[in-house]
Protein backbone atom coordinates (compact mmCIF):
# COMPACT_ATOMS: atom_id res chain seq x y z
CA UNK A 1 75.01 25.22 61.60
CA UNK A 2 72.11 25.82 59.20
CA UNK A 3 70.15 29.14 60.34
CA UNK A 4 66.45 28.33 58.61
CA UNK A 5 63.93 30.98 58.41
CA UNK A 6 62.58 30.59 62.08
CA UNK A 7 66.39 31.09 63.71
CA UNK A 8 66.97 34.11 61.37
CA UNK A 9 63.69 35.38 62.58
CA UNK A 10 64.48 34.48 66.42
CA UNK A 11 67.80 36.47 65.36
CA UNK A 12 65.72 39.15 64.43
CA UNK A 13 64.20 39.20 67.74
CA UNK A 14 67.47 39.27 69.94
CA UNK A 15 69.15 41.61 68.11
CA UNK A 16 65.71 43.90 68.50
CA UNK A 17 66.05 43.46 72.02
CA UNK A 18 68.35 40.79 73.42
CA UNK A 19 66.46 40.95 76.73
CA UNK A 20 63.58 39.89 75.14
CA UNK A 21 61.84 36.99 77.39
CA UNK A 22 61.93 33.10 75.05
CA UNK A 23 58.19 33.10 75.28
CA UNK A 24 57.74 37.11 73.68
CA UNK A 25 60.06 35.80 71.10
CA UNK A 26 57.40 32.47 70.43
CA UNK A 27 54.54 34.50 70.17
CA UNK A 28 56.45 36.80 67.50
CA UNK A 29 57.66 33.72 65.55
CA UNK A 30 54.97 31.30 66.51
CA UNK A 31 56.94 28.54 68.42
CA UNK A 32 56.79 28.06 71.75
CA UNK A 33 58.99 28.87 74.14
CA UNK A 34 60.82 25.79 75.24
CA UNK A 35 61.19 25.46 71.32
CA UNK A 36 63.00 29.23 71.36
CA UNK A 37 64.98 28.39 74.07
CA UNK A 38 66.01 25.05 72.48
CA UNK A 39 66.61 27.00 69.18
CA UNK A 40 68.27 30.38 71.07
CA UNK A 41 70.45 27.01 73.13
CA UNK A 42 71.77 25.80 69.67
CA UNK A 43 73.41 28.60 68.14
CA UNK A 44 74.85 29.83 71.31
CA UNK A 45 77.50 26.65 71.21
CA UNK A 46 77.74 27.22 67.44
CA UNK A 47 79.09 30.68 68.01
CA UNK A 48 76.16 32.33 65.77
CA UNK A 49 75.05 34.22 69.05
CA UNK A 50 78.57 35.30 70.38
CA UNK A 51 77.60 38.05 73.14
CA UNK A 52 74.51 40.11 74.42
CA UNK A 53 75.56 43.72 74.48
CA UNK A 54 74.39 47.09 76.05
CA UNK A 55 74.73 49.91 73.87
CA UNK A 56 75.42 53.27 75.80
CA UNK A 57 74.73 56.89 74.73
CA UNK A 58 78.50 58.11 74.49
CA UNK A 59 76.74 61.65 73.71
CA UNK A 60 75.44 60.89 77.63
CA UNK A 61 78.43 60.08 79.32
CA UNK A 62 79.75 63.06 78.10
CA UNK A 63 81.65 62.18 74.93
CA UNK A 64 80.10 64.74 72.72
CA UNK A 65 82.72 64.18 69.51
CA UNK A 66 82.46 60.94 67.81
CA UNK A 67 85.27 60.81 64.86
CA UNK A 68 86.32 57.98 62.30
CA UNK A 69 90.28 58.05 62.06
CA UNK A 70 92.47 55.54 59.65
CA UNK A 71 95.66 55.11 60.16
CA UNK A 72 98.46 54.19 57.45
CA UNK A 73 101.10 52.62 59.94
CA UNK A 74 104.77 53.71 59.22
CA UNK A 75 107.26 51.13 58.78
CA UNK A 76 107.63 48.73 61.66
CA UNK A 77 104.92 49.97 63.36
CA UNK A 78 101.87 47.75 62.38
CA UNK A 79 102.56 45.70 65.23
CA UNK A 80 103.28 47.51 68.29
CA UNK A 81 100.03 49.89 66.97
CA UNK A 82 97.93 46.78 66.91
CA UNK A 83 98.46 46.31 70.69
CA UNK A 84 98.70 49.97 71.72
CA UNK A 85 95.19 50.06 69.81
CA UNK A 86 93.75 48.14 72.14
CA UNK A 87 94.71 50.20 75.25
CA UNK A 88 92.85 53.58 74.15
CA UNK A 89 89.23 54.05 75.74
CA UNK A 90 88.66 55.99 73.29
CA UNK A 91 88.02 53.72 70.81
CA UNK A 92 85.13 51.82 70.69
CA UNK A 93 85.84 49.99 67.30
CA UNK A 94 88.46 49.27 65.26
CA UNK A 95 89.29 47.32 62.01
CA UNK A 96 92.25 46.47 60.18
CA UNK A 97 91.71 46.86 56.75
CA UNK A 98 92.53 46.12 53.05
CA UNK A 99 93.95 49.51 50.74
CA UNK A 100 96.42 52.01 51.60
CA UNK A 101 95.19 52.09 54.65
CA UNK A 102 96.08 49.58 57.32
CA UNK A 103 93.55 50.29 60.17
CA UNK A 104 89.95 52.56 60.32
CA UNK A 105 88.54 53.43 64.23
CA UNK A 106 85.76 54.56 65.55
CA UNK A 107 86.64 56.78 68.47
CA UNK A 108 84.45 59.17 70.82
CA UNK A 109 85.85 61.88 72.58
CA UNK A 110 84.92 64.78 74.86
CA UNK A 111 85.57 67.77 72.59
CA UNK A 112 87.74 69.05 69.89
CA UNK A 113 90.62 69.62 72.43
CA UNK A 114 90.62 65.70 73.31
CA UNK A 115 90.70 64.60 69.57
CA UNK A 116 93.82 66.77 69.16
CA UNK A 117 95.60 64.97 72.03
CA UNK A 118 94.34 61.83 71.04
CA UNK A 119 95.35 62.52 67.30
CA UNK A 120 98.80 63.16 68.98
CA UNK A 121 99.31 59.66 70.40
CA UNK A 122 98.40 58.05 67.15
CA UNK A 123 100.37 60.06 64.68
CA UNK A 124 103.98 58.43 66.22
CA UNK A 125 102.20 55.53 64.34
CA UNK A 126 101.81 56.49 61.12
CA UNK A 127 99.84 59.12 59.40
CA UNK A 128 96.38 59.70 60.03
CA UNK A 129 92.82 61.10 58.09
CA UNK A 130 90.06 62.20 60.58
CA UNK A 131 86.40 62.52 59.69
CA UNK A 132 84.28 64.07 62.16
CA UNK A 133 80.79 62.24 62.41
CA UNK A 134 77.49 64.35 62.00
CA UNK A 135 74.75 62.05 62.23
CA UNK A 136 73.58 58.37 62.41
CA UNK A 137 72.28 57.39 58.74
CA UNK A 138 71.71 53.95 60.17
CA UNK A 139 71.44 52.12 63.40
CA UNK A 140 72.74 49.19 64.66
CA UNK A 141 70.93 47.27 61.59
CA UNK A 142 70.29 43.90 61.94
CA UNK A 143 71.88 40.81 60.09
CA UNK A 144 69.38 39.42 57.50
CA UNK A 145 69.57 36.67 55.45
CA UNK A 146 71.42 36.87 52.44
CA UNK A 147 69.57 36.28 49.22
């Protein structure tokens, strides 16, 4: 599917607010909103727009440690790590990547007692690196064209 300036800038939109109304979005892109809907419609079944989200504060649910872990799997264990990954609340992303490391997560956790235990559970699947995040540099920042 082509994505023309006007979708990229309706993409703009949702991804500022994905509950933002079709006819809030025409007035900020100057369509109307039929057209938006038509447009919003469209890349939907192409699989551009895959999912509307809600993003939580973990820091207000009471996970007050957020940590980025990779993992260099030990032999044999790529696989049954890539479906015990997939198991652990903790994690909230994670990517499988190129380098001498085989996988990188995002994880949140309660305190410094919980990463321990949870640094436990990985470790039977290869050797780990933690970094411990500080801050946010940037925020969920949106998709834009490439140029």
């Amino acid at each position: 599917m082509h994505i023309d300036s006007l979708n990229w800038n309706i993409l703009k939109c949702l991804q500022e607010n994905s509950r933002m109304s079709n006819a809030e979005i025409g007035r900020r892109v100057g369509v109307s909103s039929p057209a938006v809907a038509e447009r919003i419609k469209k890349m939907e079944d192409a699989e551009v727009i895959q999912s509307y989200n809600t993003v939580i504060s973990t820091f207000a649910t009471g996970y007050q440690l957020k940590a980025i872990i990779t993992l260099r799997a030990f032999m044999g264990m790529l696989k049954p790590f890539l479906e015990k990954v997939k198991t652990y609340n903790e994690v909230i992303n994670c990517y499988r990547i190129t380098g001498n490391d085989n996988f990188v997560m995002e994880v949140v956790l309660k305190d410094q007692m919980h990463l321990e235990e949870f640094i436990d559970k990985l470790i039977v699947y290869g050797e780990t690196r933690t970094q411990i995040v500080l801050s946010h540099v940037v925020k969920h920042n949106a998709l834009k064209p490439l140029r």
